[in-house]
PDB file of N, CA and C in Angstrom:
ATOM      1  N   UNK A   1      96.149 204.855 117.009  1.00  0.00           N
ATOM      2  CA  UNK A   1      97.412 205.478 117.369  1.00  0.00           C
ATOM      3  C   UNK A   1      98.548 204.871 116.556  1.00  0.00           C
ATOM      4  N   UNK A   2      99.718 206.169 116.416  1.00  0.00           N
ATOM      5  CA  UNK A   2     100.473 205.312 115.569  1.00  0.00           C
ATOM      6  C   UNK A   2     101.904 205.298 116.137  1.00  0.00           C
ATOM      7  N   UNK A   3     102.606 204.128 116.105  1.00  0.00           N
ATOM      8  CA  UNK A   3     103.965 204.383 116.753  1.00  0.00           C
ATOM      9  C   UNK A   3     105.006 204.828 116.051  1.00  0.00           C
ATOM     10  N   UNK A   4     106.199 205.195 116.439  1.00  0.00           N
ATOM     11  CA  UNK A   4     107.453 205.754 115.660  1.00  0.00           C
ATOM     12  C   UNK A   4     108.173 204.394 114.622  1.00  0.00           C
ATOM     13  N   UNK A   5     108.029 202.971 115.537  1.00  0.00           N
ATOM     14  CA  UNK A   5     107.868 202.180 114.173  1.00  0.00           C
ATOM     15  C   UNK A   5     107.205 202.069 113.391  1.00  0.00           C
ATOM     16  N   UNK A   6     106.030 202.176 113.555  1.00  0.00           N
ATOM     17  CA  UNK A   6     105.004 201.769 112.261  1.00  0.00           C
ATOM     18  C   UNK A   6     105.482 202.877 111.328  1.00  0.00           C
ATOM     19  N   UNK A   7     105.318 204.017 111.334  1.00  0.00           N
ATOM     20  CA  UNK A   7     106.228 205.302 110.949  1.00  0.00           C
ATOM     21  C   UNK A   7     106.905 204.854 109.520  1.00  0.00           C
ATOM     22  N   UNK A   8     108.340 204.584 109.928  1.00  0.00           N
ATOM     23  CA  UNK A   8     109.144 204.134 109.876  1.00  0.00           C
ATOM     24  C   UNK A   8     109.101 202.976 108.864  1.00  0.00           C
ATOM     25  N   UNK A   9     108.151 201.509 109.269  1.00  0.00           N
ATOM     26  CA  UNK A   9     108.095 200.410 108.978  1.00  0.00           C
ATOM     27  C   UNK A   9     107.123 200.984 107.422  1.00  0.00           C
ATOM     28  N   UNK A  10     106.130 201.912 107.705  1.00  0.00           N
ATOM     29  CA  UNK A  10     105.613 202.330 106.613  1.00  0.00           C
ATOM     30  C   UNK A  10     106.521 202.994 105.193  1.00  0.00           C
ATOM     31  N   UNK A  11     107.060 203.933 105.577  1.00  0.00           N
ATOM     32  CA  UNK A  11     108.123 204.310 104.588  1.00  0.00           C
ATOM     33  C   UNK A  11     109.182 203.535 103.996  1.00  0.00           C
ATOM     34  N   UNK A  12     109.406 202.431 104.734  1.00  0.00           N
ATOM     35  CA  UNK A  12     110.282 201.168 103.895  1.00  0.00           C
ATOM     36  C   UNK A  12     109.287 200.682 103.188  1.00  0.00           C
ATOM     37  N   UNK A  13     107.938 200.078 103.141  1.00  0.00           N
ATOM     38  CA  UNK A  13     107.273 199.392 102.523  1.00  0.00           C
ATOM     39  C   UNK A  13     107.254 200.439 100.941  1.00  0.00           C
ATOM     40  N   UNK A  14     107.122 201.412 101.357  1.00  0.00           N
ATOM     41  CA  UNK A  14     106.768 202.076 100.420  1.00  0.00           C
ATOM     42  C   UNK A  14     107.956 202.212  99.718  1.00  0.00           C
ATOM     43  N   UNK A  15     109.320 202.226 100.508  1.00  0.00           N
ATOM     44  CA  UNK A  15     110.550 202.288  99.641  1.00  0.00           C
ATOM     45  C   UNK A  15     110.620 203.949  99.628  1.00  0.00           C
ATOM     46  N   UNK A  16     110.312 204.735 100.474  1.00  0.00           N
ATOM     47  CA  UNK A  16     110.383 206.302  99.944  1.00  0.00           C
ATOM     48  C   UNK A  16     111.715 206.868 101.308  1.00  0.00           C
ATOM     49  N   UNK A  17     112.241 208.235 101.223  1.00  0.00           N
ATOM     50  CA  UNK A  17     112.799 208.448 102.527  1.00  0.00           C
ATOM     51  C   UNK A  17     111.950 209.446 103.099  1.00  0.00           C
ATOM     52  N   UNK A  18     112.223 210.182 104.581  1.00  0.00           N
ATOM     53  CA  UNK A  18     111.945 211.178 105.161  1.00  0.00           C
ATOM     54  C   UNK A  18     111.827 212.253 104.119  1.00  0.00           C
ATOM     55  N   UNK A  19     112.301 212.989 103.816  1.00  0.00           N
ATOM     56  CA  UNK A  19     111.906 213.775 102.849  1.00  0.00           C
ATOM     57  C   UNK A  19     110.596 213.795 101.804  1.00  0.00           C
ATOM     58  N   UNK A  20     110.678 212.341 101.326  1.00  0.00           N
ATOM     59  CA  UNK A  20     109.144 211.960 100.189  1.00  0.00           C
ATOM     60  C   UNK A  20     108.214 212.305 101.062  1.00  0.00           C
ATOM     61  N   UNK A  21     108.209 211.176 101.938  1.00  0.00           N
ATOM     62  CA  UNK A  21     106.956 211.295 103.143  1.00  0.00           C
ATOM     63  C   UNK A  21     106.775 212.878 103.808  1.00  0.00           C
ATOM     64  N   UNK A  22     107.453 213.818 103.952  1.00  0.00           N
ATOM     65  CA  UNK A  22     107.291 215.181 103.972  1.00  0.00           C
ATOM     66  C   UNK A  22     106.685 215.727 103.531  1.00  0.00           C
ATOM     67  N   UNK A  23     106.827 215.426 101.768  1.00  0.00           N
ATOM     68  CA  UNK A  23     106.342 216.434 101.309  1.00  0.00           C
ATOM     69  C   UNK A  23     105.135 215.731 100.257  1.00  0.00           C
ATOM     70  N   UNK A  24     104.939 214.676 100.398  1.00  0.00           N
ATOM     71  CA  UNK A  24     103.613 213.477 100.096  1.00  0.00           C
ATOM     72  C   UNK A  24     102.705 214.234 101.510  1.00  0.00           C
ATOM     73  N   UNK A  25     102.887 214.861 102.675  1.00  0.00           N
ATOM     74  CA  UNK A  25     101.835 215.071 104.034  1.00  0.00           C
ATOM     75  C   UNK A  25     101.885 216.335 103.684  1.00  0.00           C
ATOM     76  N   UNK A  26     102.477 217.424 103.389  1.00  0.00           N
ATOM     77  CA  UNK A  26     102.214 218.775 103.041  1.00  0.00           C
ATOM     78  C   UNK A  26     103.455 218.578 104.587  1.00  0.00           C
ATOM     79  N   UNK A  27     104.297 218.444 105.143  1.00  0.00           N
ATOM     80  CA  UNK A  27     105.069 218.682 106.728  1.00  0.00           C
ATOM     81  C   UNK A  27     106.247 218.806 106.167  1.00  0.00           C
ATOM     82  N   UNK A  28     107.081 219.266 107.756  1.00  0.00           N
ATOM     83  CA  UNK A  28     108.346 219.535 107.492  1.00  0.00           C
ATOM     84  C   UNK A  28     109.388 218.129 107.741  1.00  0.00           C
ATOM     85  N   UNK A  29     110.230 218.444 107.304  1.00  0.00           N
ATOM     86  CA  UNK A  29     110.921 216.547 107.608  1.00  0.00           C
ATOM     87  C   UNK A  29     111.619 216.733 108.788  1.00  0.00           C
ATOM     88  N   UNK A  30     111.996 218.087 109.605  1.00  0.00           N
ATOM     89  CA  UNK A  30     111.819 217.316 111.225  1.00  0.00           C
ATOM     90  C   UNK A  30     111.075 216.850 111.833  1.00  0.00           C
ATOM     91  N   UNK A  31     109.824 217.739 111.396  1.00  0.00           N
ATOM     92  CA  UNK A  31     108.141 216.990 112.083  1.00  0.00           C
ATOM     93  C   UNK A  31     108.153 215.219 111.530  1.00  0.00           C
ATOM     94  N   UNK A  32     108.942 214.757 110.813  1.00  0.00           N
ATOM     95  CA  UNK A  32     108.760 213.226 110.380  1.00  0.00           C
ATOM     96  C   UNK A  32     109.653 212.312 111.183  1.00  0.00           C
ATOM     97  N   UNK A  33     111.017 213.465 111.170  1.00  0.00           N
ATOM     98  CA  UNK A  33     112.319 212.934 112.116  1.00  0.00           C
ATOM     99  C   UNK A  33     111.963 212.717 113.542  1.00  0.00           C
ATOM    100  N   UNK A  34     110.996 213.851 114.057  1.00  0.00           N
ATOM    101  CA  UNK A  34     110.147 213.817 115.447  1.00  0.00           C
ATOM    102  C   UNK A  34     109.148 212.330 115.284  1.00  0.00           C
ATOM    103  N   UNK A  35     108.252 212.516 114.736  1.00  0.00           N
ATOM    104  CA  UNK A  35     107.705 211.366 114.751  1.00  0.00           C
ATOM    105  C   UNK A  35     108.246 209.962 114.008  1.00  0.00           C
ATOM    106  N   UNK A  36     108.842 209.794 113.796  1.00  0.00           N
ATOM    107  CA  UNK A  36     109.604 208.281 113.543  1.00  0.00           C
ATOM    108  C   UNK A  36     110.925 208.065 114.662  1.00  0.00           C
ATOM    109  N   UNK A  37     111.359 209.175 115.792  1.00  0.00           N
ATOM    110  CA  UNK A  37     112.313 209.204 116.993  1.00  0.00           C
ATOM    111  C   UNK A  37     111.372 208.821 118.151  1.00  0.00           C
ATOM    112  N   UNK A  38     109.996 208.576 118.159  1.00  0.00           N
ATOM    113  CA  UNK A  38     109.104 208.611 119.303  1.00  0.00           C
ATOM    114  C   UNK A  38     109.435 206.861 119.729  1.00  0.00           C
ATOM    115  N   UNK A  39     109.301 206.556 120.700  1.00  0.00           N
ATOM    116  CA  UNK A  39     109.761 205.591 121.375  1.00  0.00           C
ATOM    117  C   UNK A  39     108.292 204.815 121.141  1.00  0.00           C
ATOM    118  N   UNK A  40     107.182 205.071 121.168  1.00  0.00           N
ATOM    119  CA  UNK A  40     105.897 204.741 121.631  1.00  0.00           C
ATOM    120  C   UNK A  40     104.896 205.402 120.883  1.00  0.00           C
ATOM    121  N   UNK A  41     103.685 205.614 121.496  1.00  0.00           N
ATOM    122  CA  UNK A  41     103.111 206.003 120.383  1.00  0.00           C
ATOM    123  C   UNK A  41     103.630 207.706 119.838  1.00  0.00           C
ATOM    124  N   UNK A  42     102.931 208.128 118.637  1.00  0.00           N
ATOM    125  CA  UNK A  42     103.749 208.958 117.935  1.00  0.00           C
ATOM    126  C   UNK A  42     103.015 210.379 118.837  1.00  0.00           C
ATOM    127  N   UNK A  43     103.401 211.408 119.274  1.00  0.00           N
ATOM    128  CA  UNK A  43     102.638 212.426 119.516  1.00  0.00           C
ATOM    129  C   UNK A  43     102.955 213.738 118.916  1.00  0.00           C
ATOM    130  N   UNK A  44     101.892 214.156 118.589  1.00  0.00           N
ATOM    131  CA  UNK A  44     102.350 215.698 118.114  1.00  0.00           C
ATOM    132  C   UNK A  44     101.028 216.437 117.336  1.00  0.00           C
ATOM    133  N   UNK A  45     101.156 217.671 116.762  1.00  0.00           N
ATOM    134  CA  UNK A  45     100.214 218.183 116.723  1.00  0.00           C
ATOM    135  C   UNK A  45      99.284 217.283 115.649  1.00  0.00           C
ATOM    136  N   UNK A  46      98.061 217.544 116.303  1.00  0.00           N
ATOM    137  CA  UNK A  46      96.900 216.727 115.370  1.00  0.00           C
ATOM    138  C   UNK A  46      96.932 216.793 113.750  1.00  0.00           C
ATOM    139  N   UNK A  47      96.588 217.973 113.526  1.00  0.00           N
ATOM    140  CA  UNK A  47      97.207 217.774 112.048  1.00  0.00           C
ATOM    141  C   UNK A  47      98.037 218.018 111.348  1.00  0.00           C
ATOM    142  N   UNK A  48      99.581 217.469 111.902  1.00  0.00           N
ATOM    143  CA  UNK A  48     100.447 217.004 111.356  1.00  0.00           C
ATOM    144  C   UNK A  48     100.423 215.492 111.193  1.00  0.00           C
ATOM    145  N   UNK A  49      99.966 215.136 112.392  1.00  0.00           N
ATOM    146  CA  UNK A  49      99.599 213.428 112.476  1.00  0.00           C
ATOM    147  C   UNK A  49      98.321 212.830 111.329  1.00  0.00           C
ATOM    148  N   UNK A  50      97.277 213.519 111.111  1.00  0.00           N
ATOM    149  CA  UNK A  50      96.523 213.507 110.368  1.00  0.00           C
ATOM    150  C   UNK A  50      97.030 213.404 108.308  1.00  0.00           C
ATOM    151  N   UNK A  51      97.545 214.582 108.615  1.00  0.00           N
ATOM    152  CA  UNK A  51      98.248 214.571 107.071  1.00  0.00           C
ATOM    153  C   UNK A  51      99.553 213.589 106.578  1.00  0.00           C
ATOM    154  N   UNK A  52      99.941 213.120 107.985  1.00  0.00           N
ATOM    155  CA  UNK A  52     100.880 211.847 107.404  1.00  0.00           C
ATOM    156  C   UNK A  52     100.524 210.770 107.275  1.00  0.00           C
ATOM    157  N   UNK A  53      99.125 210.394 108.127  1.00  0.00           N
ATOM    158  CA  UNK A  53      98.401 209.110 108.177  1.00  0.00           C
ATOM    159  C   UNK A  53      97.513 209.345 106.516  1.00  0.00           C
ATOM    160  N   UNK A  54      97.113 210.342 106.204  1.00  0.00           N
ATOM    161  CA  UNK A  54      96.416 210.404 104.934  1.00  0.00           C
ATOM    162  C   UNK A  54      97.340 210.313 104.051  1.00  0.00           C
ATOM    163  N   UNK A  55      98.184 210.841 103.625  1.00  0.00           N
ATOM    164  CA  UNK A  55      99.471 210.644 102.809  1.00  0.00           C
ATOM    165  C   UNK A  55      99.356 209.162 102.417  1.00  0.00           C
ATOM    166  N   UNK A  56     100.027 208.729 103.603  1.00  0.00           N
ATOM    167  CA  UNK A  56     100.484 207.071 103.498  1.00  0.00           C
ATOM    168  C   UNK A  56      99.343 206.026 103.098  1.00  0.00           C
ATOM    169  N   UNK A  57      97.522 206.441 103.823  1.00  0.00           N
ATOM    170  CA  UNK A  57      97.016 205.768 103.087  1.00  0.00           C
ATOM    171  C   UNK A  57      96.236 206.010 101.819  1.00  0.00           C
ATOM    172  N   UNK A  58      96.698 207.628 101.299  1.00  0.00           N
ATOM    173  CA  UNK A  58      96.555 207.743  99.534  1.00  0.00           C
ATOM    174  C   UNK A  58      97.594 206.549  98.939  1.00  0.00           C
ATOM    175  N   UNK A  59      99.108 206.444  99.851  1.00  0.00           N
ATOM    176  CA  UNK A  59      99.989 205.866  99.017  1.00  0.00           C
ATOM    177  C   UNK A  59      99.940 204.287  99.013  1.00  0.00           C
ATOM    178  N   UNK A  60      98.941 203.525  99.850  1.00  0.00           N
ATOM    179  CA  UNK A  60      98.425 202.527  99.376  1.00  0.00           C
ATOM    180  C   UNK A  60      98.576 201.185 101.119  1.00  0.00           C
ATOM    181  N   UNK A  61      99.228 202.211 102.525  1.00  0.00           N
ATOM    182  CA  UNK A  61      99.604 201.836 103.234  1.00  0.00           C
ATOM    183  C   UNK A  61      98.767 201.843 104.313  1.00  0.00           C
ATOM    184  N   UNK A  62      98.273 200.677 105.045  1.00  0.00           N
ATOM    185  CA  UNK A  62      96.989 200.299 105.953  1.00  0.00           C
ATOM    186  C   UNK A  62      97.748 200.604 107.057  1.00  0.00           C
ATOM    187  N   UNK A  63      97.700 201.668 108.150  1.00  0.00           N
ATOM    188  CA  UNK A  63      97.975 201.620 109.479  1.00  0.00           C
ATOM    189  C   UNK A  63      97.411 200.843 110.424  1.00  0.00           C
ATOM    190  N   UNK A  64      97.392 199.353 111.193  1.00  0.00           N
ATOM    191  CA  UNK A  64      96.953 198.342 111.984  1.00  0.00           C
ATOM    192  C   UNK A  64      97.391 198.761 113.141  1.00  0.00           C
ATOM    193  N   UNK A  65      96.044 198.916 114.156  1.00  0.00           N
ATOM    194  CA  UNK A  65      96.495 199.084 115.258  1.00  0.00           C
ATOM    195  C   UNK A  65      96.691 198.206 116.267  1.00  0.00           C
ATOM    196  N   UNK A  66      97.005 198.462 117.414  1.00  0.00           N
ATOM    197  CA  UNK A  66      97.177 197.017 118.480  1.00  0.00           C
ATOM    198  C   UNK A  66      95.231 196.390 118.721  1.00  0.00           C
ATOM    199  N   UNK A  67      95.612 194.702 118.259  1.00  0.00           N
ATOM    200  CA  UNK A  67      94.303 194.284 118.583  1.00  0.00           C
ATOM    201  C   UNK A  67      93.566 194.231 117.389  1.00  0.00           C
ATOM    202  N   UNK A  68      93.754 195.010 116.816  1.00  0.00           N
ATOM    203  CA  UNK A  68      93.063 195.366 115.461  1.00  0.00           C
ATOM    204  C   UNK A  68      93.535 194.749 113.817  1.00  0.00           C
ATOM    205  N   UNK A  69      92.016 193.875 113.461  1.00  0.00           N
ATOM    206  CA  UNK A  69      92.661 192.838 112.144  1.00  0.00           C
ATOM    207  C   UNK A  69      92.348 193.887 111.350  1.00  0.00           C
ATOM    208  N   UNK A  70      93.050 193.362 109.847  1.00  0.00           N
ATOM    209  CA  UNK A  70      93.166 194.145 108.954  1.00  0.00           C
ATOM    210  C   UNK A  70      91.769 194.069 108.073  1.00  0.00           C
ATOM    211  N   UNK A  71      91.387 195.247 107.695  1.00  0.00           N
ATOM    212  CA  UNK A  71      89.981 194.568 106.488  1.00  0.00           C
ATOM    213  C   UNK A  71      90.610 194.615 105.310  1.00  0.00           C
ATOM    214  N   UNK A  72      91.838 195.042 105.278  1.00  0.00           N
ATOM    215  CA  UNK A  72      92.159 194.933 103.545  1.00  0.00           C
ATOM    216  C   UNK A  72      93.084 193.828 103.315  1.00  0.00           C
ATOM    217  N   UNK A  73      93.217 193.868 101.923  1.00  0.00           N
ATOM    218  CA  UNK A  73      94.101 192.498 101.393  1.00  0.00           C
ATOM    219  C   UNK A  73      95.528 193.068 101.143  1.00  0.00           C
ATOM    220  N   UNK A  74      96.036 193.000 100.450  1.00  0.00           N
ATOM    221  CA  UNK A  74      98.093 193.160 100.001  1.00  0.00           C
ATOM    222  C   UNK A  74      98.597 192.579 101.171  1.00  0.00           C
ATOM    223  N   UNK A  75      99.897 193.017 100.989  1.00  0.00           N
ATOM    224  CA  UNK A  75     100.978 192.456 101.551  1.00  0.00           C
ATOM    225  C   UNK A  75     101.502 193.808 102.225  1.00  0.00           C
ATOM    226  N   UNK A  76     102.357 193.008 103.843  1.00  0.00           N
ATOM    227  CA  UNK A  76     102.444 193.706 104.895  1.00  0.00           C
ATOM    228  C   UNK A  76     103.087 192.853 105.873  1.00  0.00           C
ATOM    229  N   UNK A  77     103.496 193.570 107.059  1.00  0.00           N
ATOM    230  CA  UNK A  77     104.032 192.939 108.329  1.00  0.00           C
ATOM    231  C   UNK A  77     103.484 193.694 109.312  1.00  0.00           C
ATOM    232  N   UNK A  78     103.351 192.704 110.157  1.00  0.00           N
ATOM    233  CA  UNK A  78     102.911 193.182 111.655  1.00  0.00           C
ATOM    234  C   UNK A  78     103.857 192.717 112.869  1.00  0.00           C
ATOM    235  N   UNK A  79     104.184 193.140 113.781  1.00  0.00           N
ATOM    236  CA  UNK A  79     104.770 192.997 114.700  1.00  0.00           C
ATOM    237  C   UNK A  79     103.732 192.172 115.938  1.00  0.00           C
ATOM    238  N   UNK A  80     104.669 191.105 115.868  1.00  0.00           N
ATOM    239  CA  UNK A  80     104.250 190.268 117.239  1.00  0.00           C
ATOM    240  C   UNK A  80     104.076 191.302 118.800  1.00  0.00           C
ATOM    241  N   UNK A  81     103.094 190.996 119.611  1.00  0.00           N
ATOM    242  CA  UNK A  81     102.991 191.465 120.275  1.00  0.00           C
ATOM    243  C   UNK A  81     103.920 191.128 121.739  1.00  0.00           C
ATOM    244  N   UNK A  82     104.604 189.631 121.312  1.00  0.00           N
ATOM    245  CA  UNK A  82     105.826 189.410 122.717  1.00  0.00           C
ATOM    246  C   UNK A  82     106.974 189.673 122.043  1.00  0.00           C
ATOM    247  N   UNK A  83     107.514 190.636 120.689  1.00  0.00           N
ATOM    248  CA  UNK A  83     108.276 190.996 119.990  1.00  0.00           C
ATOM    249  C   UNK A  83     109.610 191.955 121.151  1.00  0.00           C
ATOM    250  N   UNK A  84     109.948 191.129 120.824  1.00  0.00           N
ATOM    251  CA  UNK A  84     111.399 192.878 121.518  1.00  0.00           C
ATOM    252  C   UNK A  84     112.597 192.639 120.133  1.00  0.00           C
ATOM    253  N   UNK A  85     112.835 193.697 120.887  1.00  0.00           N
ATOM    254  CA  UNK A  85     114.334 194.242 119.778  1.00  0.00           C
ATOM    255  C   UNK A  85     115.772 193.898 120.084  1.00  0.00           C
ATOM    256  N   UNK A  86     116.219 192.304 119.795  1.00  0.00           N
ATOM    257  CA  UNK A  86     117.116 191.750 120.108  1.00  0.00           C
ATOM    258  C   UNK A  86     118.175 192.808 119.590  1.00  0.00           C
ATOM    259  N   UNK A  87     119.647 192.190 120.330  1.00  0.00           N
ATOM    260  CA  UNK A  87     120.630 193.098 119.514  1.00  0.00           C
ATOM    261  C   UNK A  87     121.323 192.715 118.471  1.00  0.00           C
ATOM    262  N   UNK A  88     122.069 193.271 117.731  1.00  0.00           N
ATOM    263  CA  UNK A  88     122.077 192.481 116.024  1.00  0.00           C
ATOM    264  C   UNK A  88     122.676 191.482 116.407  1.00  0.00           C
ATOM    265  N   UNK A  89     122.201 190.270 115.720  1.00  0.00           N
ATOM    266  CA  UNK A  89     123.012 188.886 115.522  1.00  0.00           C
ATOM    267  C   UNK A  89     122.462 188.527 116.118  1.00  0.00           C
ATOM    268  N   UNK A  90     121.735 188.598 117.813  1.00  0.00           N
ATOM    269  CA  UNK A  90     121.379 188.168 118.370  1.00  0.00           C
ATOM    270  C   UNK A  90     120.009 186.845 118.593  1.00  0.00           C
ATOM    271  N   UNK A  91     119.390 187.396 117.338  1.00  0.00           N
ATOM    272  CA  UNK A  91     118.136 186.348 117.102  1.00  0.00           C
ATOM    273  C   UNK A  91     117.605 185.605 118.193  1.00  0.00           C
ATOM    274  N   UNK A  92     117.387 186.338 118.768  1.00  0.00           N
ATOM    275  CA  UNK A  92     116.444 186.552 120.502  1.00  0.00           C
ATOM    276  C   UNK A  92     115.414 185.970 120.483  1.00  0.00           C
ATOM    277  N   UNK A  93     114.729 187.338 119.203  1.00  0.00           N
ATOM    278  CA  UNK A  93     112.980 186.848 118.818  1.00  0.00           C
ATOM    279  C   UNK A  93     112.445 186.200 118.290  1.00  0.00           C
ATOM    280  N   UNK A  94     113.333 185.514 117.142  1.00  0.00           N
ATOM    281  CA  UNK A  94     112.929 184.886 116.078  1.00  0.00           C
ATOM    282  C   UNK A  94     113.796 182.937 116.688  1.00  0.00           C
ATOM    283  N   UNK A  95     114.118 183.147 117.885  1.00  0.00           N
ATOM    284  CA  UNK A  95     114.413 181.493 118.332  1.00  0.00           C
ATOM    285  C   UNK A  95     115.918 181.112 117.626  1.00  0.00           C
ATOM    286  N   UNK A  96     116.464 182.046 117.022  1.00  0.00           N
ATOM    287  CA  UNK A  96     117.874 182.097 116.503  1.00  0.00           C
ATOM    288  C   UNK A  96     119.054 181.917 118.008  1.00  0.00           C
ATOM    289  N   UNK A  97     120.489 181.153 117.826  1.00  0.00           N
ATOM    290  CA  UNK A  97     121.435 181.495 118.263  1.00  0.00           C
ATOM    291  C   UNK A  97     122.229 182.248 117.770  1.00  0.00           C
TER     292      UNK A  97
END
């Protein structure tokens, strides 16, 4: 399953916007705006979800799921699992004042 961050977190790695990733899946870029706005995991029709997850890993990007190690090598981030989303400045998560 994939969430509206990973989404998201994927298309920065890659450096591309909503639009690339559109039209890299064969979709429309609200169907991307929909799924990168999902709070949780991403839902929507199967293969739209399908053709963006293939997209991203033609474009060289490993989707990791919860629980799940990676079998490949490069470079990447994963989100801690006691992670929350401090508010800016705040450095909550990372043990910052």
């Amino acid at each position: 399953m994939m969430t509206g961050a990973q989404l998201r977190a994927a298309r920065a790695l890659l450096g591309i916007d909503q639009k690339t990733l559109a039209g890299m899946a064969g979709v429309s870029v609200p169907t991307v705006q929909r799924m990168e706005a999902s709070g949780g995991t991403v839902r929507g029709v199967i293969e739209s979800l399908t053709r963006i997850v293939d997209a991203l890993d033609r474009a060289g990007v490993e989707l990791i799921g919860e629980g799940v190690a990676s079998a490949g090598g490069g470079r990447g981030v994963r989100l801690k699992a006691w992670a929350v989303s401090p508010a800016p400045g705040d450095g909550a998560a990372d043990g910052r004042d």
